[in-house]
N, C-alpha and C. Protein backbone atom coordinates (compact mmCIF):
# COMPACT_ATOMS: atom_id res chain seq x y z
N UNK A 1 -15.22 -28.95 23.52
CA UNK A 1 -14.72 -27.59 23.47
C UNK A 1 -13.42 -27.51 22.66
N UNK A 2 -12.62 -28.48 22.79
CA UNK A 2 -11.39 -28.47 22.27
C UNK A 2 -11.49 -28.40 20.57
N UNK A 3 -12.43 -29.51 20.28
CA UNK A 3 -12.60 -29.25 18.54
C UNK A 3 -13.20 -28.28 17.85
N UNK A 4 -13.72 -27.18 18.99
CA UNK A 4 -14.29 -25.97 18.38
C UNK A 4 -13.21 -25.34 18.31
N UNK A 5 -12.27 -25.12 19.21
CA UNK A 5 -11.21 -24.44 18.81
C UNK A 5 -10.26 -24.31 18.09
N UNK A 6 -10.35 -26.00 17.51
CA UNK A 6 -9.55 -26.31 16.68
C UNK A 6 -10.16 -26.28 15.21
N UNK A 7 -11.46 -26.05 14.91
CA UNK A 7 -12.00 -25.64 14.24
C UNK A 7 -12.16 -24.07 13.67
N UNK A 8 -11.89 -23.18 14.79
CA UNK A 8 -11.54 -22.05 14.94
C UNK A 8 -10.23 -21.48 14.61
N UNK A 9 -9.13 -22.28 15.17
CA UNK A 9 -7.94 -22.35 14.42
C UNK A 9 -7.87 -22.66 12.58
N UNK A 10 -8.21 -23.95 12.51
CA UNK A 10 -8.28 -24.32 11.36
C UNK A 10 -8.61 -23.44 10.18
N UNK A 11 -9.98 -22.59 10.44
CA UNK A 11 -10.52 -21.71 9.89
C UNK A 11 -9.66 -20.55 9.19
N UNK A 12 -9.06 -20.05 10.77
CA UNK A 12 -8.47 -18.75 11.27
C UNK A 12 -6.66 -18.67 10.02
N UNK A 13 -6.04 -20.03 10.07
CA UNK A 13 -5.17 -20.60 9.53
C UNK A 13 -5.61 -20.21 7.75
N UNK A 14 -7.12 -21.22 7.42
CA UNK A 14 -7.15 -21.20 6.19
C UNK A 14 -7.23 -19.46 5.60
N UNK A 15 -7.93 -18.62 6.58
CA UNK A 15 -8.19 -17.62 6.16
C UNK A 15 -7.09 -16.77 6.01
N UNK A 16 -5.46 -17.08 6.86
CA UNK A 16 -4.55 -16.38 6.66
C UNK A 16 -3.77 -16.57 5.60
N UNK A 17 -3.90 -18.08 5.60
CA UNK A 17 -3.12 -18.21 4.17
C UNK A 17 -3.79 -17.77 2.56
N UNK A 18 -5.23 -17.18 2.45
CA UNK A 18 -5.72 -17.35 1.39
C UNK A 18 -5.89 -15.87 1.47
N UNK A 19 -5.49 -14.94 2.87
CA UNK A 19 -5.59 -13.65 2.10
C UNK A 19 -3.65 -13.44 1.80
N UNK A 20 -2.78 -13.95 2.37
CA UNK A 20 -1.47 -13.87 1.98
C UNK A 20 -1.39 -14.64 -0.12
N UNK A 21 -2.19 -15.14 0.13
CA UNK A 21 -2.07 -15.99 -1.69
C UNK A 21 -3.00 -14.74 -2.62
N UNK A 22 -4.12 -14.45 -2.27
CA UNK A 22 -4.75 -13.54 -2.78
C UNK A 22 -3.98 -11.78 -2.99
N UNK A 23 -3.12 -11.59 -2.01
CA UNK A 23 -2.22 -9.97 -2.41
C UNK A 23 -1.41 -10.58 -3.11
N UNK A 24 -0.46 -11.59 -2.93
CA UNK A 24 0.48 -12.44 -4.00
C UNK A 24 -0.13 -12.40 -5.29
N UNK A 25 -1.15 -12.88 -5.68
CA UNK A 25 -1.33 -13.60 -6.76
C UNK A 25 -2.70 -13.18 -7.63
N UNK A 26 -3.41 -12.51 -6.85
CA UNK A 26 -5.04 -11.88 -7.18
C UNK A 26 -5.94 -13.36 -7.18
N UNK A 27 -6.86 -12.97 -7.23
CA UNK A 27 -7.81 -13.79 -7.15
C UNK A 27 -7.91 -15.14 -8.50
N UNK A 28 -7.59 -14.66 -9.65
CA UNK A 28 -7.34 -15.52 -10.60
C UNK A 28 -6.27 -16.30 -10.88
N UNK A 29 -4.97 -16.12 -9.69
CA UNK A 29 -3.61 -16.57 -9.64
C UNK A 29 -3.90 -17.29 -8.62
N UNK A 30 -4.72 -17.45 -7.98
CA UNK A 30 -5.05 -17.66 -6.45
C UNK A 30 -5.10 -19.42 -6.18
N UNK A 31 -4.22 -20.58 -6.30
CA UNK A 31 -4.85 -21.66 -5.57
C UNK A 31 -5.24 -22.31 -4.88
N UNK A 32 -6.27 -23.13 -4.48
CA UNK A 32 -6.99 -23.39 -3.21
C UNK A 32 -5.76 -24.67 -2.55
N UNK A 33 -5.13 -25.65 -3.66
CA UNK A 33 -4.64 -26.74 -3.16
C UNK A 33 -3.27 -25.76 -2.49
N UNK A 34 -2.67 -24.39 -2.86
CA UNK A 34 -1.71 -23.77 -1.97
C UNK A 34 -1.76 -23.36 -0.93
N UNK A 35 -3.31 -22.57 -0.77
CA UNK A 35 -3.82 -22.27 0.40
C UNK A 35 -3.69 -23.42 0.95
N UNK A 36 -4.65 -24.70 0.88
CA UNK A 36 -4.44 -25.57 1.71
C UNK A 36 -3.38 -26.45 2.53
N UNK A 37 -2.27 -26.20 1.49
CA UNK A 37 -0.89 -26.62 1.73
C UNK A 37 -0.15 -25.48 2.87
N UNK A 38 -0.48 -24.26 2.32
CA UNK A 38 0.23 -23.39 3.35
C UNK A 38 -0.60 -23.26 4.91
N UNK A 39 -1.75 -23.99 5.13
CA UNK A 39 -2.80 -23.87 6.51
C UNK A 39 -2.59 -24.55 6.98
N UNK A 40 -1.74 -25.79 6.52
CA UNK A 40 -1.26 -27.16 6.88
C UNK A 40 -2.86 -28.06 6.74
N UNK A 41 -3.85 -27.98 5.93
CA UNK A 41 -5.03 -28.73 5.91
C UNK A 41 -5.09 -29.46 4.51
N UNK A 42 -5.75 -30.85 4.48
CA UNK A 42 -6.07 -31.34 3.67
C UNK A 42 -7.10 -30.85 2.26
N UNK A 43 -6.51 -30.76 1.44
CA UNK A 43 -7.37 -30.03 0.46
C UNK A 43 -9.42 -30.22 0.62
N UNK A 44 -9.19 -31.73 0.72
CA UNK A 44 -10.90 -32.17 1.35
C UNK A 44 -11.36 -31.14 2.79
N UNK A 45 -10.70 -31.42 3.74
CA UNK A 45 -10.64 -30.56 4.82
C UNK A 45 -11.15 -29.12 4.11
N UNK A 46 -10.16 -28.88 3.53
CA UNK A 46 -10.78 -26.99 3.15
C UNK A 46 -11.92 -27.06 2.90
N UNK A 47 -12.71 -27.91 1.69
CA UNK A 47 -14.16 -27.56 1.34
C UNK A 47 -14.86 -28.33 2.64
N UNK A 48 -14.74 -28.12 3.37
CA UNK A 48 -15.52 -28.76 4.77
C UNK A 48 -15.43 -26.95 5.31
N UNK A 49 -15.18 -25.83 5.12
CA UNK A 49 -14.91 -24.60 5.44
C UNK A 49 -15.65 -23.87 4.68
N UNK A 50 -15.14 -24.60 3.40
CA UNK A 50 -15.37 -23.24 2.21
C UNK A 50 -16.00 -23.78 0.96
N UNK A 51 -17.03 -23.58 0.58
CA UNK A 51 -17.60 -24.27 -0.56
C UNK A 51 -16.19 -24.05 -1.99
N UNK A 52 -15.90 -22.90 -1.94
CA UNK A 52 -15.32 -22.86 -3.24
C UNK A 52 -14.40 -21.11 -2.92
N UNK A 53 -13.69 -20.86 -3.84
CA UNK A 53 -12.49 -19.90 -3.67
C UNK A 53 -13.60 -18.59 -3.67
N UNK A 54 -14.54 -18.18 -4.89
CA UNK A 54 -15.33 -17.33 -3.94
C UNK A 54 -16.10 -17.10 -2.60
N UNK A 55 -16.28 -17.95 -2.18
CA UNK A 55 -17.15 -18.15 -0.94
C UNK A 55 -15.84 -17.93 0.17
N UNK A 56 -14.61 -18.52 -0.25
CA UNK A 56 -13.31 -18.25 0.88
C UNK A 56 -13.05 -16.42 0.48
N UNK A 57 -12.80 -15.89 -0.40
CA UNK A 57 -12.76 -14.65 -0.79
C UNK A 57 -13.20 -13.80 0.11
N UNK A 58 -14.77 -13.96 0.03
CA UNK A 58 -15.81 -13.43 1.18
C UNK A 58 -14.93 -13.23 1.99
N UNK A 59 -15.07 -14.40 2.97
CA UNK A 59 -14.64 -14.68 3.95
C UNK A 59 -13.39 -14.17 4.96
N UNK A 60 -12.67 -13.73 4.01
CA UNK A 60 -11.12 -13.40 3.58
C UNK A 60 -11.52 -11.79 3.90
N UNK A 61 -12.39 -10.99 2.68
CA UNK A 61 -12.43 -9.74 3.15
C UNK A 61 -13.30 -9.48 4.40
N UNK A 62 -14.09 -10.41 4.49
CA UNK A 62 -15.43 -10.08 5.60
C UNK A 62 -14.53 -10.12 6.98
N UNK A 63 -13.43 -10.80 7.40
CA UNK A 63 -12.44 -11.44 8.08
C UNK A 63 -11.35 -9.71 8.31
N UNK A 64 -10.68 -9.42 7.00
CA UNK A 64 -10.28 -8.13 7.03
C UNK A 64 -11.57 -6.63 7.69
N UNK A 65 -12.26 -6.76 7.03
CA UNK A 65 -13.51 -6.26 7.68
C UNK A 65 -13.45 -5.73 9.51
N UNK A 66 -13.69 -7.34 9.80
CA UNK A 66 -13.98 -7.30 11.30
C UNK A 66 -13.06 -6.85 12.09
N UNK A 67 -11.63 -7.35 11.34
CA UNK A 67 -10.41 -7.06 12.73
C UNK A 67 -10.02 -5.35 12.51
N UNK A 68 -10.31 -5.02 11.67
CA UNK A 68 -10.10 -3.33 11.53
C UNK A 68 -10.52 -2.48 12.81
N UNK A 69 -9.48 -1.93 13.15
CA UNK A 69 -9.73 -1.34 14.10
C UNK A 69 -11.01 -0.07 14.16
N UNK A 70 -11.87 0.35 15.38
CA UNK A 70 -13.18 1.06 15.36
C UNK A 70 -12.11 2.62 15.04
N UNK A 71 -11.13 3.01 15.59
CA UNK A 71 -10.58 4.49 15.11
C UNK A 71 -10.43 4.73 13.59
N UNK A 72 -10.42 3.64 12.85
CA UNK A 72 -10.39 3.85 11.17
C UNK A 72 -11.80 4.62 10.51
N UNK A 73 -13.09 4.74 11.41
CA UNK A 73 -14.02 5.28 10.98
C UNK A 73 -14.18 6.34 11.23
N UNK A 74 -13.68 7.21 11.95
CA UNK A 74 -13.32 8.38 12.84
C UNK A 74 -13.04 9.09 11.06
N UNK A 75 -13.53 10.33 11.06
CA UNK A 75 -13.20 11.35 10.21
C UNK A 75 -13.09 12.34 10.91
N UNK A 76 -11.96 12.95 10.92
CA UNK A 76 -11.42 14.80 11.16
C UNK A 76 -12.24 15.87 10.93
N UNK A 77 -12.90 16.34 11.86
CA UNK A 77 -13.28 17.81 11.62
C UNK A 77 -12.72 18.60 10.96
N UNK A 78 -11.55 18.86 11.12
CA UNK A 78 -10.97 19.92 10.09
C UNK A 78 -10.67 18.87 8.95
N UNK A 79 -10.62 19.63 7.62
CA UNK A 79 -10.58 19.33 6.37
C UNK A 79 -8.95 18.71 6.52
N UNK A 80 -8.46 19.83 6.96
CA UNK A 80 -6.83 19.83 6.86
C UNK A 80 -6.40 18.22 7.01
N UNK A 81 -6.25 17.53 8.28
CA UNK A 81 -6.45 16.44 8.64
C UNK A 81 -6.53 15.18 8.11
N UNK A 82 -7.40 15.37 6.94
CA UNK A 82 -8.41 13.87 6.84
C UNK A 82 -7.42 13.50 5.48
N UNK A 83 -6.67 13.81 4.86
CA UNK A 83 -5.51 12.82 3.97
C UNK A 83 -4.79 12.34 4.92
N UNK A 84 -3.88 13.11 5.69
CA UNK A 84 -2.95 12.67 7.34
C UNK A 84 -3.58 11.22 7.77
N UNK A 85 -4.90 11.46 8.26
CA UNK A 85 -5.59 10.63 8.83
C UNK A 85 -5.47 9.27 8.19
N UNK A 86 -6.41 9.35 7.06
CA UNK A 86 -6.79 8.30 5.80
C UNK A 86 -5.06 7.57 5.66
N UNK A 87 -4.07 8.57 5.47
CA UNK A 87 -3.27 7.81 4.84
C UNK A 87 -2.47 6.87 6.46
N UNK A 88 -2.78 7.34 7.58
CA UNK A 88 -2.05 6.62 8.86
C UNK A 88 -3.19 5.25 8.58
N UNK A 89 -4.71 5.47 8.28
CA UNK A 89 -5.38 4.67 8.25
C UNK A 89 -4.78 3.43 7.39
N UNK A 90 -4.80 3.64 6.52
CA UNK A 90 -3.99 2.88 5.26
C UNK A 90 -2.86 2.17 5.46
N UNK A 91 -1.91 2.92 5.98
CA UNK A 91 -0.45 2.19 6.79
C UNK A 91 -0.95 1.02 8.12
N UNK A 92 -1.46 1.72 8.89
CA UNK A 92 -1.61 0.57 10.01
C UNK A 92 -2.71 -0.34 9.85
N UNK A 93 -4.07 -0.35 9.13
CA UNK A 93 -4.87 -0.94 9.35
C UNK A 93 -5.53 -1.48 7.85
N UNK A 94 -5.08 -0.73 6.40
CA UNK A 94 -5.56 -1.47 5.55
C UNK A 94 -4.58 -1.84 4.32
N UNK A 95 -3.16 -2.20 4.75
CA UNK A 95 -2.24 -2.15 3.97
C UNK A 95 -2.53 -3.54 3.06
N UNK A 96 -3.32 -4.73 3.99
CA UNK A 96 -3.61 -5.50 2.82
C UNK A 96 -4.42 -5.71 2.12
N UNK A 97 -5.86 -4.81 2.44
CA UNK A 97 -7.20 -4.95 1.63
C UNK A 97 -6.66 -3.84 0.46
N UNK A 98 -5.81 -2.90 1.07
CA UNK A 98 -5.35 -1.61 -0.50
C UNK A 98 -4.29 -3.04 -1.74
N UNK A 99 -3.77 -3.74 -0.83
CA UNK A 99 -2.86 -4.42 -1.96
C UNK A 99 -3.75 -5.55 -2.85
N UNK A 100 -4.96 -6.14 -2.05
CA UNK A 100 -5.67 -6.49 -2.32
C UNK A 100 -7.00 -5.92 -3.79
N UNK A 101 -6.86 -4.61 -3.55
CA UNK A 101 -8.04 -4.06 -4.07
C UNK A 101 -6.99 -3.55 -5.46
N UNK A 102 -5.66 -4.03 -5.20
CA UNK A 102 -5.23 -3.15 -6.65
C UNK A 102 -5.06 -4.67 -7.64
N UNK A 103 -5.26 -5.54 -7.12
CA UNK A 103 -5.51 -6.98 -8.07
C UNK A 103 -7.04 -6.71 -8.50
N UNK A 104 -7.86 -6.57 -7.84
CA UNK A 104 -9.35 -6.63 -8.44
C UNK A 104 -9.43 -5.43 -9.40
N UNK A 105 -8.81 -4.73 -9.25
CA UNK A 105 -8.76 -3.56 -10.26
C UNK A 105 -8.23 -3.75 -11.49
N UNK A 106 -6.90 -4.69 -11.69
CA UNK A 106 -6.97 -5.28 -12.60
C UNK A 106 -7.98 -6.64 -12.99
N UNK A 107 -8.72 -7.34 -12.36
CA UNK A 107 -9.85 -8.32 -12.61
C UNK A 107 -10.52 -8.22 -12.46
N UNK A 108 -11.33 -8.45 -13.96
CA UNK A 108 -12.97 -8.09 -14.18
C UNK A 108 -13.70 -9.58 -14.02
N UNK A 109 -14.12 -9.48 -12.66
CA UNK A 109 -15.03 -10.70 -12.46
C UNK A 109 -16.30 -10.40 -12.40
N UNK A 110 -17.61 -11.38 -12.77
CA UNK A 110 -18.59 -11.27 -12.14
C UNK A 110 -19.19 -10.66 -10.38
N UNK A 111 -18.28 -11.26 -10.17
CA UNK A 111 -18.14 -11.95 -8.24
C UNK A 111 -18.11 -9.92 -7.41
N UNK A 112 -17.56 -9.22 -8.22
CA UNK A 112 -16.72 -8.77 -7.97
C UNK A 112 -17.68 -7.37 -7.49
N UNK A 113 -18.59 -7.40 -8.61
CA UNK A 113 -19.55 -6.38 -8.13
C UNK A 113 -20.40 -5.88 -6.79
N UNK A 114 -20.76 -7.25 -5.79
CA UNK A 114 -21.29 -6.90 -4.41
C UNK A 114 -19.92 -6.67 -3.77
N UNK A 115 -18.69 -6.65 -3.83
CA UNK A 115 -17.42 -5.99 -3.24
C UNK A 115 -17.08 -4.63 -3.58
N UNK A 116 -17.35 -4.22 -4.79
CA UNK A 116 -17.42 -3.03 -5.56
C UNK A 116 -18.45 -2.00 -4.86
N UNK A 117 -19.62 -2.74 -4.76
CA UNK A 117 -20.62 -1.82 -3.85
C UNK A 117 -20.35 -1.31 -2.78
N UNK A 118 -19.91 -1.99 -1.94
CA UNK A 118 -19.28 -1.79 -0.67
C UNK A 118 -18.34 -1.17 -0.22
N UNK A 119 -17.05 -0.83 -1.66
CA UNK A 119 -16.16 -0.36 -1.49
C UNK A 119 -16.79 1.42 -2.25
N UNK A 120 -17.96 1.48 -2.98
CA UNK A 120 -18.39 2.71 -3.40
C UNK A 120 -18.92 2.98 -2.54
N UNK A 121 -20.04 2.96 -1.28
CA UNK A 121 -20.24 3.05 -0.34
C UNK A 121 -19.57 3.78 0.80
N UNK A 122 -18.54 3.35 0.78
CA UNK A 122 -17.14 3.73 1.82
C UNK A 122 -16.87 5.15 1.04
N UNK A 123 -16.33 5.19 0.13
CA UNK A 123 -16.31 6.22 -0.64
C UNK A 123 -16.98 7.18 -0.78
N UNK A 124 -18.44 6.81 -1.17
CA UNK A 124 -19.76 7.82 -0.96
C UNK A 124 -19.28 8.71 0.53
N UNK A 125 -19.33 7.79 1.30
CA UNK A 125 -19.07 8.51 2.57
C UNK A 125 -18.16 9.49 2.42
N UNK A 126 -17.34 9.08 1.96
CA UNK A 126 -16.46 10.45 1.93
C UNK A 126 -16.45 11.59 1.56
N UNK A 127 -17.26 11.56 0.14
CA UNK A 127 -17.71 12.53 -0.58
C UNK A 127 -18.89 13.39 0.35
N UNK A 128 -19.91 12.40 0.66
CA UNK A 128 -20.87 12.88 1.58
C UNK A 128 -19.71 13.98 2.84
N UNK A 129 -18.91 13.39 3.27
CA UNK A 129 -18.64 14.53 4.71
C UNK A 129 -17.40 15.62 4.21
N UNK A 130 -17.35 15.54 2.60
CA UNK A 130 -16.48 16.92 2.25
C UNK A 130 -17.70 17.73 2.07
N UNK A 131 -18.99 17.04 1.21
CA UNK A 131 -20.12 18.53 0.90
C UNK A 131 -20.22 18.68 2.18
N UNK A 132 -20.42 17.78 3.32
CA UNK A 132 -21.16 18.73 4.47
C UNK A 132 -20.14 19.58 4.88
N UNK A 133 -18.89 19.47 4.73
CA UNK A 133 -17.86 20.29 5.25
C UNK A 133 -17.70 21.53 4.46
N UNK A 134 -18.17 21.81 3.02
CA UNK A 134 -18.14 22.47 2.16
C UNK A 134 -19.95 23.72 2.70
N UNK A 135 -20.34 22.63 2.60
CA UNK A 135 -21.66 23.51 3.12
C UNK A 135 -21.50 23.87 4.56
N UNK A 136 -20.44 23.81 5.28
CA UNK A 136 -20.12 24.33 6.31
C UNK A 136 -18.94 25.78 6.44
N UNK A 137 -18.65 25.60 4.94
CA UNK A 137 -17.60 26.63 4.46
C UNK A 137 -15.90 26.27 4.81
N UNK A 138 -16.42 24.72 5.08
CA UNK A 138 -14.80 24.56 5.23
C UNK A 138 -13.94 23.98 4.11
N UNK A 139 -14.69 24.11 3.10
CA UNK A 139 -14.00 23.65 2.09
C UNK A 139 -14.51 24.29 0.78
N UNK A 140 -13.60 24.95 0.11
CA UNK A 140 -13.27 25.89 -0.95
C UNK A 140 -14.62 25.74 -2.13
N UNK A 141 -15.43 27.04 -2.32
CA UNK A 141 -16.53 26.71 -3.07
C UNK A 141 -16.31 26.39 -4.59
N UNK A 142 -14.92 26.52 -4.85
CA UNK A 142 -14.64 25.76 -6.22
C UNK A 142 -14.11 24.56 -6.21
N UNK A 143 -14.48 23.85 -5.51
CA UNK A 143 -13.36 22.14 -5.48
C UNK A 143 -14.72 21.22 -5.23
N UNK A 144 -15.12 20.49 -5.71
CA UNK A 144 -16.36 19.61 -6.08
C UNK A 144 -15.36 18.78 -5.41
N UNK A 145 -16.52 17.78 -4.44
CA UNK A 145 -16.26 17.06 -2.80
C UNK A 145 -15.57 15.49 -4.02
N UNK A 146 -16.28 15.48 -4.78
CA UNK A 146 -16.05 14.49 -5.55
C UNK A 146 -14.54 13.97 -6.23
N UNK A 147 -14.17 15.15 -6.25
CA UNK A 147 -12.52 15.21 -7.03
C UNK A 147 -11.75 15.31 -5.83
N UNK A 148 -12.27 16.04 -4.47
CA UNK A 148 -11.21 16.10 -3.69
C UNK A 148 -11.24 14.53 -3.33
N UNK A 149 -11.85 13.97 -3.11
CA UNK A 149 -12.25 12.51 -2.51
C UNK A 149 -11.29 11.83 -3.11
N UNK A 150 -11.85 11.48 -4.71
CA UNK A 150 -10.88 11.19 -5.57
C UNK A 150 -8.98 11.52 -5.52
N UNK A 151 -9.10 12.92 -5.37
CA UNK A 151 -7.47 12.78 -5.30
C UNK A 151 -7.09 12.69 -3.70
N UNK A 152 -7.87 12.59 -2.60
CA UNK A 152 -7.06 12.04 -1.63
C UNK A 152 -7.32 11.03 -1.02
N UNK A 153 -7.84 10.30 -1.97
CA UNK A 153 -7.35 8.61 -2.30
C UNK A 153 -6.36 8.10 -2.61
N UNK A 154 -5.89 9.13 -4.02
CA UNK A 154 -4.89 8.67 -4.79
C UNK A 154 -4.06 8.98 -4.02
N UNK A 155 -3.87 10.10 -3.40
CA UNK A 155 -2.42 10.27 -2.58
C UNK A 155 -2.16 10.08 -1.44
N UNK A 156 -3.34 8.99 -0.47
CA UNK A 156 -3.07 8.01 0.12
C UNK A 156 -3.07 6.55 0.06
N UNK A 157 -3.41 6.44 -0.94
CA UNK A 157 -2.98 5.15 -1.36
C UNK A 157 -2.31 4.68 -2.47
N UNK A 158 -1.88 5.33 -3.80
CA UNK A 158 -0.69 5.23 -4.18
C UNK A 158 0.52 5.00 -3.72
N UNK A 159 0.68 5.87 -2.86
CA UNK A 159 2.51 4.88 -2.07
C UNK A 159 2.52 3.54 -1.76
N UNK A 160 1.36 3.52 -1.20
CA UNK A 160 1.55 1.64 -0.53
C UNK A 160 1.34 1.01 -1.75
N UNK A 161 0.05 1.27 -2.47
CA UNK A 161 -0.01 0.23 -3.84
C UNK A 161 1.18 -0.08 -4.59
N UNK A 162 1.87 0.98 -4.87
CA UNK A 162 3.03 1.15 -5.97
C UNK A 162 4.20 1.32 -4.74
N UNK A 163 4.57 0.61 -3.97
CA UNK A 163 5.80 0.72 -3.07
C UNK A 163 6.85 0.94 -4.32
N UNK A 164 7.15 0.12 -5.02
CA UNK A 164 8.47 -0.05 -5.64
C UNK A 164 8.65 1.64 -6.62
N UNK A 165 7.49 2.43 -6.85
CA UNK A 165 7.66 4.20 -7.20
C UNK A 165 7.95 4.46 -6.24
N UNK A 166 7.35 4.22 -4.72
CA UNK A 166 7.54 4.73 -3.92
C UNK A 166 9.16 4.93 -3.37
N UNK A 167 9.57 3.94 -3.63
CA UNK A 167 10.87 3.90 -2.90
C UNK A 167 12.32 4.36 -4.20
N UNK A 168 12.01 4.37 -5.34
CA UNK A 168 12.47 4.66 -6.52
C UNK A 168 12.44 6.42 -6.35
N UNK A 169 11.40 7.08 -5.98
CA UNK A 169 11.25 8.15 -6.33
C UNK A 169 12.19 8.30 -4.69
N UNK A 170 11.27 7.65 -3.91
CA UNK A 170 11.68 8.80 -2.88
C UNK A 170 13.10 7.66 -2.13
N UNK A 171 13.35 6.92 -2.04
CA UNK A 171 14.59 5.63 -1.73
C UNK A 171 14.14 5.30 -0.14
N UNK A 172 12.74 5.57 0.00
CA UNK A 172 11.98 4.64 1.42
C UNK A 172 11.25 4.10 1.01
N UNK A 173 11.20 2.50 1.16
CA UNK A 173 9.42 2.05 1.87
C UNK A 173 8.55 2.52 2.24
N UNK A 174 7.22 2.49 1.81
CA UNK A 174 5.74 3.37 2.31
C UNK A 174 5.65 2.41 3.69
N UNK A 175 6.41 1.30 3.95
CA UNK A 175 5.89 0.72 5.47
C UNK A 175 7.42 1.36 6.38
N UNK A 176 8.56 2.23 5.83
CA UNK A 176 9.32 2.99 7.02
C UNK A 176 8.82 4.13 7.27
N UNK A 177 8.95 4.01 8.93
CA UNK A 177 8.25 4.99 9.63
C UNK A 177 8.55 6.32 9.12
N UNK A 178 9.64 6.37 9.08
CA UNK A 178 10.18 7.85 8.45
C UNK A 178 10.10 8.32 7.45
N UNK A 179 9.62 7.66 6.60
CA UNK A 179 8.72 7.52 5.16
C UNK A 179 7.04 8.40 5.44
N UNK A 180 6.72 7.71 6.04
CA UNK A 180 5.00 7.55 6.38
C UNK A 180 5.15 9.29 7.52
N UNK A 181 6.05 9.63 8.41
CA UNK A 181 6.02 10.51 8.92
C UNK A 181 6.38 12.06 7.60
N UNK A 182 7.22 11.74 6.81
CA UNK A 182 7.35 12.79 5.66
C UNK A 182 6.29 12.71 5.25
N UNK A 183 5.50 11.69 4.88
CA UNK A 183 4.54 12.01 3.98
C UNK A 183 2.77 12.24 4.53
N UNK A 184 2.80 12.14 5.69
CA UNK A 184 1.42 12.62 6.53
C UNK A 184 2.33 14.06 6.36
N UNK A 185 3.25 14.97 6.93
CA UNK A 185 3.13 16.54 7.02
C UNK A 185 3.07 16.78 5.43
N UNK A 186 3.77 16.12 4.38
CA UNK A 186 3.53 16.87 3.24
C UNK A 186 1.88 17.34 2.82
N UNK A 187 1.46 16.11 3.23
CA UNK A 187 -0.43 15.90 2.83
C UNK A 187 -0.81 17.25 4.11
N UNK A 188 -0.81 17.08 5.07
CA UNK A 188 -1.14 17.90 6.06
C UNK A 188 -0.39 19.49 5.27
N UNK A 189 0.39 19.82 5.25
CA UNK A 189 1.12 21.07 4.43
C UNK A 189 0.07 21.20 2.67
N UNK A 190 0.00 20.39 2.34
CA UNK A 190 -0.74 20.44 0.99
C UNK A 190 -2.27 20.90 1.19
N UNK A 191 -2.93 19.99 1.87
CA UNK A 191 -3.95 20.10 2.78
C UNK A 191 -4.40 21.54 3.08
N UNK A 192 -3.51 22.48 3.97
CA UNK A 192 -3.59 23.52 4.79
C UNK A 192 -3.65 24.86 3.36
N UNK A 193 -3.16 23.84 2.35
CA UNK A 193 -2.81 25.59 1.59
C UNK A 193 -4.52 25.26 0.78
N UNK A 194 -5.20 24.11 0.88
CA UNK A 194 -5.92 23.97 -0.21
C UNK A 194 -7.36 24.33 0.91
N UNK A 195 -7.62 24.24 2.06
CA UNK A 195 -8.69 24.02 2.63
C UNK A 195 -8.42 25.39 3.57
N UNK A 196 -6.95 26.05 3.62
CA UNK A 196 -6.84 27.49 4.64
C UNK A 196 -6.81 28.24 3.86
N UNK A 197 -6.51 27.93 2.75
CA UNK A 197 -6.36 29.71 1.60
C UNK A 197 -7.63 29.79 1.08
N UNK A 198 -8.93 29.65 2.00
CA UNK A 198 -10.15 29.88 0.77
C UNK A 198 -10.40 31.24 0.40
């Protein structure tokens, strides 16, 4: 029992250090002998885990994946809401797959495409529950679900991606609270004039 756990550890270890090297460094900056150095494991040891840095990658997001909390899937009935929402989502629960996803955006890998799917997917969804909200009349018959999606992406996840605009423009951190509280009512206030003035 004991070496399962320590196997479990071991794992748990390699996987923290290789998603901390991967927001550092992207996937093409990424080394396995650092990871291994920072898990405290023998470089041999690692491929006893991980065939190779894609296969740890996986692993890494599939890992981010699981521990995400079940309230991050929750979408807002009212229109108003769901930037507020998305962007608390973003702060507490996906601050490192967003820092993550702005390295793959600059790298064009092969690898990269069954992650791409998955992340259009998520997205689809979104688009999917503005038309139904639109075909419910809660959302303005000139604003295509597609662009709103699109821009309240960007303006929940731009602050965290680009902290250093963030804090330039506005002189907070997107991770101070008092930061993240201005900027859910602005979205919520922006929100209300775009989805209440139909």
């Amino acid at each position: 029992m004991g070496e399962i756990r320590n196997a479990e550890r071991t794992r748990k270890n390699i996987l923290k250090a290789a998603l901390k090297e991967f927001i550092e460094k992207g996937y093409t900056g990424a080394r396995i002998e650092y990871i291994a150095s920072q898990a405290n494991v023998k470089r041999q040891l690692f491929y006893h885990y991980f065939k190779n840095k894609d296969e740890l990658l996986e692993a890494v997001i599939q890992n981010m994946r699981d521990e995400e909390p079940k309230w991050t899937a929750y979408a807002p009935s009212d229109p108003v809401h769901i930037a507020e929402h998305r962007f608390q989502v973003n702060c507490q629960a996906r601050l490192d797959f967003l820092k993550f996803t702005a390295w793959e955006a600059l790298e064009d890998r092969p690898g990269q495409i069954a992650r791409r799917k998955v992340r259009a997917e998520a997205l689809q969804g979104y688009v999917d529950d503005l038309k139904a909200k639109k075909e419910a009349g809660l959302v303005p018959v000139e604003l295509e679900p597609e662009l709103l999606t699109l821009a309240i992406t960007a303006l929940t996840a731009y602050p965290i991606i680009f902290s250093d605009v963030t804090k330039m423009v506005t002189g907070n951190d997107p991770t101070d609270p008092e930061f993240q509280t201005k900027w859910s009512t602005f979205l919520t206030k922006i929100s209300a004039r775009i989805f209440k003035n139909m």
